[in-house]
Protein backbone atom coordinates (compact mmCIF):
# COMPACT_ATOMS: atom_id res chain seq x y z
CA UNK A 1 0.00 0.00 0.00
CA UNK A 2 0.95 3.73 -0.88
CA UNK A 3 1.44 6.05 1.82
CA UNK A 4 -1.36 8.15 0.50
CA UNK A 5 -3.89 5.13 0.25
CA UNK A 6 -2.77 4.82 4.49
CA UNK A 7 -3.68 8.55 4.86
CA UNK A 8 -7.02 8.97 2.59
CA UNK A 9 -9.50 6.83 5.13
CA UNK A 10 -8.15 8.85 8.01
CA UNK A 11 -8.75 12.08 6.06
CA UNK A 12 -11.96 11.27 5.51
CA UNK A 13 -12.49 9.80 8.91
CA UNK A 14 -11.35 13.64 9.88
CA UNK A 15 -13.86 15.24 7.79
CA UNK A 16 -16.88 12.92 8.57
CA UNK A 17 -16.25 13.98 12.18
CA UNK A 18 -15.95 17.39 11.79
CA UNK A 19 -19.70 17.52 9.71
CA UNK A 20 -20.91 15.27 12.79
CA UNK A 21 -19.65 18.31 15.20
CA UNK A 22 -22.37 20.67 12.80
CA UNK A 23 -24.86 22.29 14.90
CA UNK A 24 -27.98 20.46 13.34
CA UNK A 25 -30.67 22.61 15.05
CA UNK A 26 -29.43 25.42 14.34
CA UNK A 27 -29.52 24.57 10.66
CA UNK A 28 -32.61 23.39 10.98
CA UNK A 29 -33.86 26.76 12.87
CA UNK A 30 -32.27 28.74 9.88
CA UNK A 31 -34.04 26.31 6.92
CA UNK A 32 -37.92 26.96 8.84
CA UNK A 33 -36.98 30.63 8.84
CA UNK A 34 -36.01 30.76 4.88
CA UNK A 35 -38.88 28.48 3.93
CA UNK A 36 -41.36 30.80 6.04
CA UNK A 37 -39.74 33.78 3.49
CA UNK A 38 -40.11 31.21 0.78
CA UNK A 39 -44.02 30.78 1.42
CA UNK A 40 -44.26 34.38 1.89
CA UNK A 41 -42.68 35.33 -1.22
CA UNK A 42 -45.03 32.85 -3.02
CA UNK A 43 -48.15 34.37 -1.92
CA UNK A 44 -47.67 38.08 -2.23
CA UNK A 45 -46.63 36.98 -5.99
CA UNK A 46 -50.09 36.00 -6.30
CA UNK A 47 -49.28 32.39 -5.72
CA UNK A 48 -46.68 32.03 -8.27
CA UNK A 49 -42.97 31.53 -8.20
CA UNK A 50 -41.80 33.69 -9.95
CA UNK A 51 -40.42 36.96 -9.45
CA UNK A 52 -39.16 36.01 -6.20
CA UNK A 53 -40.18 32.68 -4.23
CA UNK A 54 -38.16 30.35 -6.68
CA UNK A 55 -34.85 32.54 -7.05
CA UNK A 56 -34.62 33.01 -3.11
CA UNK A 57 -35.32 29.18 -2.55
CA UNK A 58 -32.18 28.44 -5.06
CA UNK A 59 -30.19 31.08 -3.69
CA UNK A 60 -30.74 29.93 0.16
CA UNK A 61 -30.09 26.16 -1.13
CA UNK A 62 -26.67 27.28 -2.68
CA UNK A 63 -26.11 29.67 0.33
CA UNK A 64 -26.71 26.43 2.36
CA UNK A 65 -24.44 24.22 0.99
CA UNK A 66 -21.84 27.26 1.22
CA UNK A 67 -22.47 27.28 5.10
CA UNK A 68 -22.08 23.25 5.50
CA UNK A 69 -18.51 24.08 3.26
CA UNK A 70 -17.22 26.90 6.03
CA UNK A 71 -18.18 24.94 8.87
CA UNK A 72 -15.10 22.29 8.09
CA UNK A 73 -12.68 25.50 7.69
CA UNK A 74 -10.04 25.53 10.22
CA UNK A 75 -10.19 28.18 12.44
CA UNK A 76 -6.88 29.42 11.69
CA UNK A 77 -7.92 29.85 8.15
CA UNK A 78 -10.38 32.49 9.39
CA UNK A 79 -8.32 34.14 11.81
CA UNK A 80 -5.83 34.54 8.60
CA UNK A 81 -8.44 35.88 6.59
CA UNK A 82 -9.60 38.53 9.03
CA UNK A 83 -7.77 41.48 8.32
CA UNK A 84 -6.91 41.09 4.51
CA UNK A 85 -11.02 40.63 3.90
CA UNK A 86 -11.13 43.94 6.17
CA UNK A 87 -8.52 45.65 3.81
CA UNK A 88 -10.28 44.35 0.66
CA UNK A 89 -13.72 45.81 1.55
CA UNK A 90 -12.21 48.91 3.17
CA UNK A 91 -10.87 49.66 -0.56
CA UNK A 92 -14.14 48.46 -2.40
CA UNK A 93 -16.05 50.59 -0.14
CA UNK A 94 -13.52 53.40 -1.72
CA UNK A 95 -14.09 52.16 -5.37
CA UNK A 96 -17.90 52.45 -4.67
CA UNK A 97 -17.50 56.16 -3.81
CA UNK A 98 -15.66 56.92 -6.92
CA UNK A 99 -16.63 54.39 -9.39
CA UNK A 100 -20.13 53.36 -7.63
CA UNK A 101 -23.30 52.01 -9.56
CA UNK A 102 -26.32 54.11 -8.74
CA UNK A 103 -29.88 53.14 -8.06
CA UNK A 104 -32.79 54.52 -5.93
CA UNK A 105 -30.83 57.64 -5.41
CA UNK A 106 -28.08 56.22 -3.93
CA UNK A 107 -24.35 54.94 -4.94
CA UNK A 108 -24.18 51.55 -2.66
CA UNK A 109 -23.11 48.87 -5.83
CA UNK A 110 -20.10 47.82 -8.09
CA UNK A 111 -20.51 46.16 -11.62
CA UNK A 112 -17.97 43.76 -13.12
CA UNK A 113 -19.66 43.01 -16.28
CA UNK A 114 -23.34 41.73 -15.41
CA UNK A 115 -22.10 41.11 -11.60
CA UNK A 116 -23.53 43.38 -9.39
CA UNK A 117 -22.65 43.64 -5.20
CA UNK A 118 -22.76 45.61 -2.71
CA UNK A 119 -18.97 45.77 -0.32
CA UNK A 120 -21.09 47.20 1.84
CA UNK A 121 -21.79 43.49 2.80
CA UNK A 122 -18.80 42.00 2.64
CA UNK A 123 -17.69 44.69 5.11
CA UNK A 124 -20.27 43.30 7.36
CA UNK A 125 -18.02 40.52 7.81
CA UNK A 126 -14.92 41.60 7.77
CA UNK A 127 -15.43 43.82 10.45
CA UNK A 128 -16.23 41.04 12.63
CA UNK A 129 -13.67 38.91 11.81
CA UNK A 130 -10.93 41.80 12.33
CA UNK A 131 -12.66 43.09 15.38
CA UNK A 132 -12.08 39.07 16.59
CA UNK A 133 -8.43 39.16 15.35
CA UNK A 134 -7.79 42.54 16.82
CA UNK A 135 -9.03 41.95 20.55
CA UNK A 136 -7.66 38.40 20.50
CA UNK A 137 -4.12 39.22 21.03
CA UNK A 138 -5.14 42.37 23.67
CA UNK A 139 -4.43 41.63 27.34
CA UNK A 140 -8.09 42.12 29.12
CA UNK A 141 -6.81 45.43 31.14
CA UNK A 142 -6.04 47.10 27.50
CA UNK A 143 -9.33 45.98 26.23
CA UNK A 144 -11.09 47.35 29.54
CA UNK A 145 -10.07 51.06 28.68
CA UNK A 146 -6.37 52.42 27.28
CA UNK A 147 -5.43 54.31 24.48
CA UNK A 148 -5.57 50.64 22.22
CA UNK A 149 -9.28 51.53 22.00
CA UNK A 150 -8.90 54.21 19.50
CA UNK A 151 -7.43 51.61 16.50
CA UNK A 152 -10.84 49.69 17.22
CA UNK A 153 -12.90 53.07 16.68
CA UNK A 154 -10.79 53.88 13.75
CA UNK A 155 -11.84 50.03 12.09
CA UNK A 156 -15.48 50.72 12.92
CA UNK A 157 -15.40 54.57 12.15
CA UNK A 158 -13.74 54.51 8.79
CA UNK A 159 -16.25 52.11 6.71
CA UNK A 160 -19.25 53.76 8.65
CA UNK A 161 -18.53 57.03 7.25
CA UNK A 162 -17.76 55.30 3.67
CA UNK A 163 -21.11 53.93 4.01
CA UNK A 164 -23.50 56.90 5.17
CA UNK A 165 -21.57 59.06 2.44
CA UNK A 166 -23.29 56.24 -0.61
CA UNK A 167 -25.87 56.98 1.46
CA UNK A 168 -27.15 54.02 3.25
CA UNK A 169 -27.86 55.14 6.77
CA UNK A 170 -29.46 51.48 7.43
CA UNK A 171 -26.52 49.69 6.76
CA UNK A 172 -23.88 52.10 8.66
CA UNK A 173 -26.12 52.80 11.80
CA UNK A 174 -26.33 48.54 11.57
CA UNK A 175 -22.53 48.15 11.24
CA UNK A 176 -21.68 50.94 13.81
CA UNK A 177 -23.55 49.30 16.48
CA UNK A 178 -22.24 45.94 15.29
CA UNK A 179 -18.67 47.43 16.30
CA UNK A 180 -19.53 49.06 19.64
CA UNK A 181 -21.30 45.79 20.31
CA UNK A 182 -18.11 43.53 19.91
CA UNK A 183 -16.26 46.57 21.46
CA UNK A 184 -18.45 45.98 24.41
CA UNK A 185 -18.38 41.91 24.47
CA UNK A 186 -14.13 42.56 24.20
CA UNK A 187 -14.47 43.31 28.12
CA UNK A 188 -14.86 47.50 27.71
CA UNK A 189 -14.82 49.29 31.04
CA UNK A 190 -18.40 49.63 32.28
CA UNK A 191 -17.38 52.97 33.90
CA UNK A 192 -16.39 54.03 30.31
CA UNK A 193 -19.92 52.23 28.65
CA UNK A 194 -21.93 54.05 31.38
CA UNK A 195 -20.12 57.33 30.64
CA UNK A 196 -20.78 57.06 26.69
CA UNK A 197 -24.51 56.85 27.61
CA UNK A 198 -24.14 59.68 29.95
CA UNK A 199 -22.22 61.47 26.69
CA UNK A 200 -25.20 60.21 24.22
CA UNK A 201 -27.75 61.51 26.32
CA UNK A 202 -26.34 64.84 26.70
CA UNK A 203 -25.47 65.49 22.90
CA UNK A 204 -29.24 64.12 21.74
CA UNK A 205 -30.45 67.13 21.50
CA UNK A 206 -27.81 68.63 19.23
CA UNK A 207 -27.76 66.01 16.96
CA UNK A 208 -31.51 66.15 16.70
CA UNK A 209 -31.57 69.79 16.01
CA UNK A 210 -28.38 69.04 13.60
CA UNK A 211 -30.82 66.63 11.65
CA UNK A 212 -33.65 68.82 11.91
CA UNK A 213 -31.67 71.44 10.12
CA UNK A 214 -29.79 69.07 7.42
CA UNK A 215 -26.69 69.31 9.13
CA UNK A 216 -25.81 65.77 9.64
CA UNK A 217 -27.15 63.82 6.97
CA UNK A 218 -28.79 64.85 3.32
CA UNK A 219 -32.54 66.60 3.24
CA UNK A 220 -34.67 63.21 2.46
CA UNK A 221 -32.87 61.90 4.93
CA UNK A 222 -33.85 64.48 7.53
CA UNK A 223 -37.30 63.84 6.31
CA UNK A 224 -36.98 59.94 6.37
CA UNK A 225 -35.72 59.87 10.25
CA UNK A 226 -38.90 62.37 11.23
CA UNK A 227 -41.52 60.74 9.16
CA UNK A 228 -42.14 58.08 11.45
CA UNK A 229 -43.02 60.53 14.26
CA UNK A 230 -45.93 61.87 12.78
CA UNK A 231 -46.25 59.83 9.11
CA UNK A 232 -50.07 60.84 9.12
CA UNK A 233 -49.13 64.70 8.07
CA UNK A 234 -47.96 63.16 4.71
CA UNK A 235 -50.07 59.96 3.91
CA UNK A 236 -49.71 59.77 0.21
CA UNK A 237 -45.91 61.04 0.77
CA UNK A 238 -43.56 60.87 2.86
CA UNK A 239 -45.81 58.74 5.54
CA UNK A 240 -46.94 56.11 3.11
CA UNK A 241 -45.02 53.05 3.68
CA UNK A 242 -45.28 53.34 7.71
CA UNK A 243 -48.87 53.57 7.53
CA UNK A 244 -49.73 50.98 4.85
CA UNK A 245 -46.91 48.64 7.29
CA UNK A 246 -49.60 49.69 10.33
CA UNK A 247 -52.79 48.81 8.35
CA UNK A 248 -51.38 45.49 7.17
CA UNK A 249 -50.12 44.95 10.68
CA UNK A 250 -52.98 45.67 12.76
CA UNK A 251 -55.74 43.73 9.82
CA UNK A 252 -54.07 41.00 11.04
CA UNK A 253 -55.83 40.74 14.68
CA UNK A 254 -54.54 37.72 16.45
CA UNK A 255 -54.76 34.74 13.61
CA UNK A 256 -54.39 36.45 10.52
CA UNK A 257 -56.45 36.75 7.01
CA UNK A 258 -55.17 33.50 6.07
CA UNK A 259 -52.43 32.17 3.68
CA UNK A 260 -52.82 34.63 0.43
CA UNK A 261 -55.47 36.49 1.28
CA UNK A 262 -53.61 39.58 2.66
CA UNK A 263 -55.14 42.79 1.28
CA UNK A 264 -52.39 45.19 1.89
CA UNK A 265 -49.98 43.22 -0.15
CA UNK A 266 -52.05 41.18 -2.34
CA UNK A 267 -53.28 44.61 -4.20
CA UNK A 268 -50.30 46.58 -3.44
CA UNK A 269 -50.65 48.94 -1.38
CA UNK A 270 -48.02 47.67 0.83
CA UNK A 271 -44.77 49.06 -0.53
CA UNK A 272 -41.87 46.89 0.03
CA UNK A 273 -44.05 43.84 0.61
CA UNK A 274 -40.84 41.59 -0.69
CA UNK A 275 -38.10 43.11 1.00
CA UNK A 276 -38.18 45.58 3.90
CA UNK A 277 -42.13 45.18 4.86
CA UNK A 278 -42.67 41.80 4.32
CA UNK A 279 -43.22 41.21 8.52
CA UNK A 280 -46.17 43.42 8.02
CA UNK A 281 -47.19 41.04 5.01
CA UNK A 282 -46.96 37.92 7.50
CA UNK A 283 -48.65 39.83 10.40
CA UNK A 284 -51.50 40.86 7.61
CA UNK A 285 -51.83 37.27 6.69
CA UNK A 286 -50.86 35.42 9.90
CA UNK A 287 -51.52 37.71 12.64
CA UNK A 288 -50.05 37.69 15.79
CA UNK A 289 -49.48 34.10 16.38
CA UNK A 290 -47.71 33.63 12.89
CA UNK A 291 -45.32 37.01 14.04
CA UNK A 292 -44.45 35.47 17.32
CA UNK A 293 -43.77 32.02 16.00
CA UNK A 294 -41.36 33.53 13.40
CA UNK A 295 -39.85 35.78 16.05
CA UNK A 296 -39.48 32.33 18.06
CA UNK A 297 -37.66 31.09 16.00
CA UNK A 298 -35.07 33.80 15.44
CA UNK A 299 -35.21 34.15 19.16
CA UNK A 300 -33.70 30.16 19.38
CA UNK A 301 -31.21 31.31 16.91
CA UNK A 302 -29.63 33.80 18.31
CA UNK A 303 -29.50 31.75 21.45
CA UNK A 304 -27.90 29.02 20.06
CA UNK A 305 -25.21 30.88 18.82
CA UNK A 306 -24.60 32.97 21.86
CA UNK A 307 -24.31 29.09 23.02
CA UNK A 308 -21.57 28.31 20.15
CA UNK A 309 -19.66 31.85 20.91
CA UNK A 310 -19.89 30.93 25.32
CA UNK A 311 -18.08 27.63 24.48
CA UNK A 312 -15.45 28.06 22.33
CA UNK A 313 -11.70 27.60 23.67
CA UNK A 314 -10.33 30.86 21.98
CA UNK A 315 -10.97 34.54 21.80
CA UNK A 316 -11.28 35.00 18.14
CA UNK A 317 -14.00 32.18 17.98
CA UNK A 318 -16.02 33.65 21.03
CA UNK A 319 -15.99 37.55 19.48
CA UNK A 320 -16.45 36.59 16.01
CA UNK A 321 -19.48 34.16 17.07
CA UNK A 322 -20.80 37.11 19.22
CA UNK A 323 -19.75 39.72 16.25
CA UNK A 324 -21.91 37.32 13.63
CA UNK A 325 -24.74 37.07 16.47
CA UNK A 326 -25.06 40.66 17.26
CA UNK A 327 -24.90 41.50 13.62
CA UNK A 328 -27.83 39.16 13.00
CA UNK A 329 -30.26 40.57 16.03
CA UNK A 330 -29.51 44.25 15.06
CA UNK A 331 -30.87 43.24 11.52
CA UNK A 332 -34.24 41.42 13.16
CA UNK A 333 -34.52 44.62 15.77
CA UNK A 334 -34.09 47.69 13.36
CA UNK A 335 -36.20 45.62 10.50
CA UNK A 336 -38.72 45.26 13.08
CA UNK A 337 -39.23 48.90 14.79
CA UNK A 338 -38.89 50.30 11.40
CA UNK A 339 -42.38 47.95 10.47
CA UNK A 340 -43.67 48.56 13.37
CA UNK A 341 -43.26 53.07 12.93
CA UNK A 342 -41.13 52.56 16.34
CA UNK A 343 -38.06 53.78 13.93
CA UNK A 344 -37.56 55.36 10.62
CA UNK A 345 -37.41 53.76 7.27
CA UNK A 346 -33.53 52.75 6.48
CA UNK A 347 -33.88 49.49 4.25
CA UNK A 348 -33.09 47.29 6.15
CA UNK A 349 -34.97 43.81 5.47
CA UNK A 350 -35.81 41.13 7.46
CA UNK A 351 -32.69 38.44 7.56
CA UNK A 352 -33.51 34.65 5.68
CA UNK A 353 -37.20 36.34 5.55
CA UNK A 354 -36.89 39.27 2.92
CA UNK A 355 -36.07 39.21 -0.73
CA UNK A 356 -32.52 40.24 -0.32
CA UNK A 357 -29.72 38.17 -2.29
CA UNK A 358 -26.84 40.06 -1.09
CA UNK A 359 -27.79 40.18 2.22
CA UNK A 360 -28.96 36.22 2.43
CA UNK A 361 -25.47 35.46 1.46
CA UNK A 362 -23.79 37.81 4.26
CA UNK A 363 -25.91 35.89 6.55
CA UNK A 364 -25.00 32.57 5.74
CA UNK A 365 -21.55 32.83 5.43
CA UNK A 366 -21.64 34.59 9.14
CA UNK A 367 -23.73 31.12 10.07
CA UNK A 368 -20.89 29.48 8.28
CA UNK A 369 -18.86 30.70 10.68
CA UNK A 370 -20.23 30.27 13.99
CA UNK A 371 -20.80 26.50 12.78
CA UNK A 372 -17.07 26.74 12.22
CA UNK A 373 -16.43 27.86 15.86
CA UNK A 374 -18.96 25.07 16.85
CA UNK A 375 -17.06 22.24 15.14
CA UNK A 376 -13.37 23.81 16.25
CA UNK A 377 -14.30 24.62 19.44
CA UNK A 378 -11.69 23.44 20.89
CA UNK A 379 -9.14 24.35 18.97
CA UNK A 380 -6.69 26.83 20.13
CA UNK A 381 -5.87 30.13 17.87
CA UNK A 382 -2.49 31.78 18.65
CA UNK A 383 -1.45 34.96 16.99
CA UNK A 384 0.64 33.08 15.15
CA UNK A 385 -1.84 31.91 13.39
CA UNK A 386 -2.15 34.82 11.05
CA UNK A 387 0.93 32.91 8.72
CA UNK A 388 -1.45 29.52 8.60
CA UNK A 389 -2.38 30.42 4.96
């Protein structure tokens, strides 16, 4: 026998017991939540596939099979990755400034040819993963309060700003709090967290007059951050998507209209209905109990992988599982309030539920890896470990 006949079983042996190690309920949590979007998507089209319903369902099933993939990947390999994926979406953010693709009044895209993405998202990532990498080689008495915190701000600050200048205030406010979130987890001085509310509090009025006036972000912005205050003043305007989200919400009562029979979306007067208001489409058609058995379900989620992130043996595994966790709530909260009028309209959709390619895929590859953590959770990361590749 060949040496590499001897080593093939036990390679294989290897892999077979890393895709045992998979969390399986958590994949199965993630498929109910993507086929709920799936059924969604297939009634507000009138029950039909098409535009939507059948491209998300191949997209998930790819995105999937992507997640299963970065499960097996070595730990290491990630913590490698970390800043170089940071750097490469720091400069595509850059590119989309001065070379960006426009649409909807905004300049969030590139195009290579008849590819079209947003860095936006693959920043969502790498500013997890670096955030890991960076805090995993700090002693705990820097990362409580010294002057290391200001490299930290200066990751989170510079993409933020990239991002509000497109503009797409959903995705920086999102990816902001994403960073002061990990910032937070790192073990950040509570003196210093209860001090930046103190500091919040105080400067909330000038920043609201500062918006009020145009100051701080662009005119329709302005108008889009107050319009959910009082959207009745402008109900064929400015107002129109919180209200119609309101109607379609409160039509449902407690079981719903039933499956396709939603009014709101059905005839379209719920803007949105595929992407950023398609919880109000489920509430319209599934009332309350159909809302709380989808937010059940993202509530087990997130709970699992706080689970994943509590257990793992290193630093970089515990932040980035936090990072990807943290990430993923923010996206269920603001999606949420906004459909609800308890926060302004940003676009941001509802994660695995909303028609939202780019963002699916961010997602998944983030559940890629906290399964990774999950399966290598025992494995040690040194800082070494930035050479593994």
């Amino acid at each position: 026998m060949t040496s590499s006949a001897l080593t093939r079983p036990g390679q294989r042996d290897r892999v077979t017991i890393k895709f045992g190690e998979i969390d399986w309920t958590l994949s199965a949590l993630i498929c109910l939540i993507a086929a709920a979007g799936g059924l969604m998507l297939y009634s507000i089209a009138g029950g039909s596939w098409k535009p939507w319903a059948g491209s998300q369902m191949f997209l998930f099933g790819f995105c999937f099979l992507l997640m299963m993939a970065l499960a097996l990947i070595d730990l290491r390999v990630w913590f490698a990755l970390a800043y170089p994926v940071y750097g490469v979406a720091l400069v595509l953010l850059v590119a989309v400034m001065l070379f960006g693709h426009s649409a909807l009044g905004a300049a969030r895209w590139l195009q290579i040819g008849h590819f079209k993405f947003q860095p936006s998202e693959i920043m969502k990532m790498g500013l997890v993963m670096a955030l890991a990498r960076f805090y995993h080689g700090l002693p705990a008495d820097q990362a409580r309060l010294s002057w290391w915190l200001l490299i930290p701000l200066a990751m989170i600050g510079a993409p933020v700003l990239l991002i509000a200048k497109q503009p797409d205030l959903g995705t920086a406010i999102l990816l902001g709090a994403t960073g002061v979130a990990m910032i937070m987890l790192a073990g950040l001085s509570l003196r210093l967290i209860l001090a930046a509310i103190a500091a919040v509090a105080i400067a909330a009025p000038g920043v609201i007059w500062a918006i009020l006036h145009g100051h701080l972000v662009k005119g329709y912005q302005a108008q889009r951050l107050l319009t959910f205050l009082h959207p009745e003043d402008d109900p064929s305007g400015a107002g129109y998507h919180i209200l119609q989200a309101k109607i379609a919400l409160g039509s449902g009562g407690f079981l719903g209209k039933g499956y396709g029979l939603g009014s709101q979306s059905q005839l379209d007067f719920l803007p949105e209905k595929q992407t950023d208001f398609i919880f109000a489409t489920l509430a319209e058609e599934f009332g309350f109990v159909g809302c709380a058995s989808v937010l059940l379900l993202y509530a087990a989620v997130i709970v699992i992988c706080l689970r994943v992130a509590s257990i793992s043996h290193s630093h970089f595994g515990r932040l980035a599982a936090a990072g990807v966790t943290a990430t993923f709530a923010l996206y269920i909260l603001i999606n949420g309030a906004m459909v609800m009028g308890l926060a302004p309209v940003v676009g941001v959709p509802m994660p695995l539920l909303s028609k939202a390619g780019t963002v699916m895929t961010t997602v998944m590859i983030g559940f890629g890896l906290i399964q990774a953590v999950r399966v290598h959770r025992y494995e040690e990361v040194t800082s070494g470990s930035g050479a593994f590749l």
